[in-house]
C-alpha atoms as a PDB file:
ATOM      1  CA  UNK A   1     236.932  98.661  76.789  1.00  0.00           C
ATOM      2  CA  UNK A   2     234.474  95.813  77.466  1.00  0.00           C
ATOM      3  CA  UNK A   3     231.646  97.159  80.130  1.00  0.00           C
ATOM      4  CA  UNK A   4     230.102  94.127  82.297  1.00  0.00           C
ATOM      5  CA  UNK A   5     227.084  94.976  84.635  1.00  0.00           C
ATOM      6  CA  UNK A   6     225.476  93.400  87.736  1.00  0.00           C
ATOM      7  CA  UNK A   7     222.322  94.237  88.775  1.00  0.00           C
ATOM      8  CA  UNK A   8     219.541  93.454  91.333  1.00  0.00           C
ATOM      9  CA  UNK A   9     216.257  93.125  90.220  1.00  0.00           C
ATOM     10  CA  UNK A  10     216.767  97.162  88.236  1.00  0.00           C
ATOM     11  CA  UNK A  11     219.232  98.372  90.531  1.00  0.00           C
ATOM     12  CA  UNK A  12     222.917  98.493  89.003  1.00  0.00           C
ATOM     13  CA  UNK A  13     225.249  96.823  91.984  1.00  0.00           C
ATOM     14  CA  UNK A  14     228.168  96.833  90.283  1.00  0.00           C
ATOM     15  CA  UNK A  15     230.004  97.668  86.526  1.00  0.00           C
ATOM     16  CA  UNK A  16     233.476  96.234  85.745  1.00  0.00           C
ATOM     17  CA  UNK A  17     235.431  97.781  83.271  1.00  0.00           C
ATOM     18  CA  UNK A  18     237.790  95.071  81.519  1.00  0.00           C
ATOM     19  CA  UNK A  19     241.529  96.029  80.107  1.00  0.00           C
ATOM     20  CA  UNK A  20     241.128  96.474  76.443  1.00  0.00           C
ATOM     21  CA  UNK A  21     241.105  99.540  74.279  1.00  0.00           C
ATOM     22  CA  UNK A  22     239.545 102.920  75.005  1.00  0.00           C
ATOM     23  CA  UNK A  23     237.082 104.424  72.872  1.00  0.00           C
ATOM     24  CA  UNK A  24     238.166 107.521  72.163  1.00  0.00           C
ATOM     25  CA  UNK A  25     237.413 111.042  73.558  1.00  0.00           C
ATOM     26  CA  UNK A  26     236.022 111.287  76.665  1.00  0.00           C
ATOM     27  CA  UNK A  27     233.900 108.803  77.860  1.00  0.00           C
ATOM     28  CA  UNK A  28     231.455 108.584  81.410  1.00  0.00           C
ATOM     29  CA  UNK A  29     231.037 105.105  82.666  1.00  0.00           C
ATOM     30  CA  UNK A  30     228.523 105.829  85.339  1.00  0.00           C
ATOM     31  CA  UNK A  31     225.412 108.004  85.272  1.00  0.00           C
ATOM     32  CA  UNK A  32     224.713 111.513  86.445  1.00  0.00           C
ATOM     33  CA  UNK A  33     222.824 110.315  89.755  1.00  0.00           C
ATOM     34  CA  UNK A  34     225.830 108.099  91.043  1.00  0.00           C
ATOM     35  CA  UNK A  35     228.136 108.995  94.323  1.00  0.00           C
ATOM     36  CA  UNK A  36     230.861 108.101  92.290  1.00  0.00           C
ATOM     37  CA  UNK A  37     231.687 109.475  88.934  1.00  0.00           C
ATOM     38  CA  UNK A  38     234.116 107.481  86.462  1.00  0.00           C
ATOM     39  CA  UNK A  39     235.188 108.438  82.964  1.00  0.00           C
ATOM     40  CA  UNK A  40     238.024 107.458  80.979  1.00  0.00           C
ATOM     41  CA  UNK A  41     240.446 109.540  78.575  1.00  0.00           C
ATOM     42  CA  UNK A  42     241.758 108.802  75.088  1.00  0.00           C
ATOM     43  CA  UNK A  43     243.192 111.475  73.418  1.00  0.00           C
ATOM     44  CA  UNK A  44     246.321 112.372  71.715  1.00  0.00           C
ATOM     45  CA  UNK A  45     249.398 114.723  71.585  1.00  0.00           C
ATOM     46  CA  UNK A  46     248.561 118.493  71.829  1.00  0.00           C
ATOM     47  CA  UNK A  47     244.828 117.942  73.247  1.00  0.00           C
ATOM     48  CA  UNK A  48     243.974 120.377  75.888  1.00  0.00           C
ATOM     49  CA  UNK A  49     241.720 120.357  77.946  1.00  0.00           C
ATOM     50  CA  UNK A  50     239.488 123.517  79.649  1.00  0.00           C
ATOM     51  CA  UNK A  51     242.056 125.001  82.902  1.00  0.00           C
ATOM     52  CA  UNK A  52     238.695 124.329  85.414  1.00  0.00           C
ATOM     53  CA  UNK A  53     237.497 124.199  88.926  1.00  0.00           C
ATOM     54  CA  UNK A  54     235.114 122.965  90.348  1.00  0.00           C
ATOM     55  CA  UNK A  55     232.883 124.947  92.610  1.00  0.00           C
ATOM     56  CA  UNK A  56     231.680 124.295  95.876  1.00  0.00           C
ATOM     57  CA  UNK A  57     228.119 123.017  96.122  1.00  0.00           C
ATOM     58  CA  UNK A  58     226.682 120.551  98.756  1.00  0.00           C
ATOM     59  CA  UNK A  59     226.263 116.851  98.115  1.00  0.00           C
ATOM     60  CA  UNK A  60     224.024 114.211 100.366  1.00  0.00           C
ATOM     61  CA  UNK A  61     225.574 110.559  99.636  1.00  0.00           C
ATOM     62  CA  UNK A  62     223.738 107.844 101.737  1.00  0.00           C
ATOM     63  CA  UNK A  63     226.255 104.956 101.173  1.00  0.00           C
ATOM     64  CA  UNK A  64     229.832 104.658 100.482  1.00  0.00           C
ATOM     65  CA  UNK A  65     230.551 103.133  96.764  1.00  0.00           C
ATOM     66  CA  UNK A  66     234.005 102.378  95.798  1.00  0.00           C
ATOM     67  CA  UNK A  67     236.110 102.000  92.529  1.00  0.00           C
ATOM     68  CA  UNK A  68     238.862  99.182  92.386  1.00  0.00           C
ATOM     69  CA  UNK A  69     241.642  98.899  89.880  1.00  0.00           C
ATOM     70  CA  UNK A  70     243.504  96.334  89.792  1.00  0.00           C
ATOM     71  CA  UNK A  71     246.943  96.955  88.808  1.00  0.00           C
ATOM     72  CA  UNK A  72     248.731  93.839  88.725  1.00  0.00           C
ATOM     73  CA  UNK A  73     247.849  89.818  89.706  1.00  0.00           C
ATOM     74  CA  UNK A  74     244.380  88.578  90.135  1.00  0.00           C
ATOM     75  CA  UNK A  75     240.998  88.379  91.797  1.00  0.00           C
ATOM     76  CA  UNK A  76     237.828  86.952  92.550  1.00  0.00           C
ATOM     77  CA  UNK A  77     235.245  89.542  94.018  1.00  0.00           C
ATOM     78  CA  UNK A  78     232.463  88.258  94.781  1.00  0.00           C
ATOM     79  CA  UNK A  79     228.963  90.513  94.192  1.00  0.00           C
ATOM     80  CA  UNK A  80     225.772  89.985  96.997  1.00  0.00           C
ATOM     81  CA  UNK A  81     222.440  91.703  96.731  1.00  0.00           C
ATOM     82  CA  UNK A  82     220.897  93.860  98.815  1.00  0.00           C
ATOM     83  CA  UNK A  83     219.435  90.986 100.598  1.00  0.00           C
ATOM     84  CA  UNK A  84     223.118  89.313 100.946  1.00  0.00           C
ATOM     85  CA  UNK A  85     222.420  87.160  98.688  1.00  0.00           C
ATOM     86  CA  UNK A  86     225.515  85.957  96.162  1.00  0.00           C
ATOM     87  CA  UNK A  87     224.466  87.364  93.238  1.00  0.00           C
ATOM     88  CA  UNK A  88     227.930  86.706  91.004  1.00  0.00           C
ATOM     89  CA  UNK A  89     231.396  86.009  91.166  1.00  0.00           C
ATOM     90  CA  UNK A  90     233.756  87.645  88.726  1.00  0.00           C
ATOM     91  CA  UNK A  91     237.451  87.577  88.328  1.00  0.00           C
ATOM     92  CA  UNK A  92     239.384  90.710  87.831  1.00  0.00           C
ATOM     93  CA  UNK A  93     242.527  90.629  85.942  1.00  0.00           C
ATOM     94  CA  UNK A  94     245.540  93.272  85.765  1.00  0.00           C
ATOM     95  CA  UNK A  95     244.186  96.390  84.086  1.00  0.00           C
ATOM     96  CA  UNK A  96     240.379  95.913  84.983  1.00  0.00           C
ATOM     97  CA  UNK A  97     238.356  98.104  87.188  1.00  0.00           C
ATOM     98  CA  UNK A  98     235.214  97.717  89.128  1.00  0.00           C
ATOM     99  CA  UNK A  99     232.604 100.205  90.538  1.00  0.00           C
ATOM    100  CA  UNK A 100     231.098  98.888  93.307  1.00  0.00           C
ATOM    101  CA  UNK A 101     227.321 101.301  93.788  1.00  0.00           C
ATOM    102  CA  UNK A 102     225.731  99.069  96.370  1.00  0.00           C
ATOM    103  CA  UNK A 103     224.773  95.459  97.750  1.00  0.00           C
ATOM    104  CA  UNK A 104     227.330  93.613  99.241  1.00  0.00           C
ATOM    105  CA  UNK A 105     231.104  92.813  97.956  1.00  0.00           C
ATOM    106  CA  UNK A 106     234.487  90.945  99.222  1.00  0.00           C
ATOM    107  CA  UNK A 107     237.559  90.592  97.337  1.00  0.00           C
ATOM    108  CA  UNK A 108     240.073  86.794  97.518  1.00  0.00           C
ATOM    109  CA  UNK A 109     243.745  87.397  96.269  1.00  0.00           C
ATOM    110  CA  UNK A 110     244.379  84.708  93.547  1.00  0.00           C
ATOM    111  CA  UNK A 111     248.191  85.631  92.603  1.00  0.00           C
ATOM    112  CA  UNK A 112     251.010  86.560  94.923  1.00  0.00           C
ATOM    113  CA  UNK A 113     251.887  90.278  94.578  1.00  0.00           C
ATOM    114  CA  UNK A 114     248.689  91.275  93.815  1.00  0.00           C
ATOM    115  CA  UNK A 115     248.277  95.282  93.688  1.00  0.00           C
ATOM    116  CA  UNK A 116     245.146  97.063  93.474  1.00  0.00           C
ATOM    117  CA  UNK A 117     244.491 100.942  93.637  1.00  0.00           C
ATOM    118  CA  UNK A 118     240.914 101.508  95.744  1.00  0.00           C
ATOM    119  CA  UNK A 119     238.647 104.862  95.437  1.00  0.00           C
ATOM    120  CA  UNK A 120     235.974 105.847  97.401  1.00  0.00           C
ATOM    121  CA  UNK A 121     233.647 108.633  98.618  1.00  0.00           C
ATOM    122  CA  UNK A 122     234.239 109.566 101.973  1.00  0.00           C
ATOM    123  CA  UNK A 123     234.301 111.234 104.702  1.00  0.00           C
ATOM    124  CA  UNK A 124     234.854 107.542 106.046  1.00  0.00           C
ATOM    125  CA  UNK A 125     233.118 107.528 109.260  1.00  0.00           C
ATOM    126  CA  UNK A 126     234.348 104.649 111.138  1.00  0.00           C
ATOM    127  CA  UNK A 127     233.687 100.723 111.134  1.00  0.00           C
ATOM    128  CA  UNK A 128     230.810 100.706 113.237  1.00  0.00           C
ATOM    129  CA  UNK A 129     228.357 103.436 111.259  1.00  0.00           C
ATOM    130  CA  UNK A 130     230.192 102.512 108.034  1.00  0.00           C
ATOM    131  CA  UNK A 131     230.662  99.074 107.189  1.00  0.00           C
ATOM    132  CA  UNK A 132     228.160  95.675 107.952  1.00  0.00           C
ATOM    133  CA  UNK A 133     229.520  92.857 108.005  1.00  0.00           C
ATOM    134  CA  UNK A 134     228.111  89.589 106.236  1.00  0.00           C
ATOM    135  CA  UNK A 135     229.848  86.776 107.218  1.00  0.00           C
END
């Protein structure tokens, strides 16, 4: 699985994850600080994982951040820094992901039937304290 990262000045904006193969095990794609976590899974018949929960502890997140996988077609998203300055534009293809920590982002549709599966921290608290936009 090819990693791709976009950064402002030191501060990760963004990390796609391109369809390829897995490395196997379990492997984290983000780091320990992030609002969003993201790992991915290779294992094979008969693995079992620990029967967990997770306990309740209390969590401060400052900004929404947001995974998108795109499960079929294509598209451009385009990256801006914090400043809203375009930073990079990158085209996601069936079977990548992207993890979207901070700056600025928008998304064109570049094939007809174009699916994508979006994840994000919430609550989601409503366009006008959420969202800004830029253009």
């Amino acid at each position: 699985m090819k990693k791709e990262v976009i950064k402002d000045k030191d501060r990760i904006l963004a990390v796609i994850l391109r369809e390829g193969d897995f490395p196997e095990g379990l492997s984290f794609h983000t780091e320990e600080k992030d609002f969003v976590q993201l790992a991915t899974w290779y294992y094979n018949k008969g693995k079992k994982t620990s029967t967990h929960s997770h306990k309740i502890a209390e969590r401060k997140a400052d900004r929404t951040q947001e995974v998108i996988y795109l499960k079929r077609g294509k598209a451009k998203v385009e990256i801006y820094a914090e400043d809203d300055k375009l930073l990079s534009e990158i085209i996601l293809k069936a079977g990548d992901l992207i993890i979207i920590f901070g700056g600025g982002h928008g998304f064109e549709i570049l094939e007809d039937g174009t699916q994508a599966i979006e994840f994000k921290n919430g609550p989601y608290l409503g366009l006008e304290k959420d969202r800004r936009l830029l253009i």
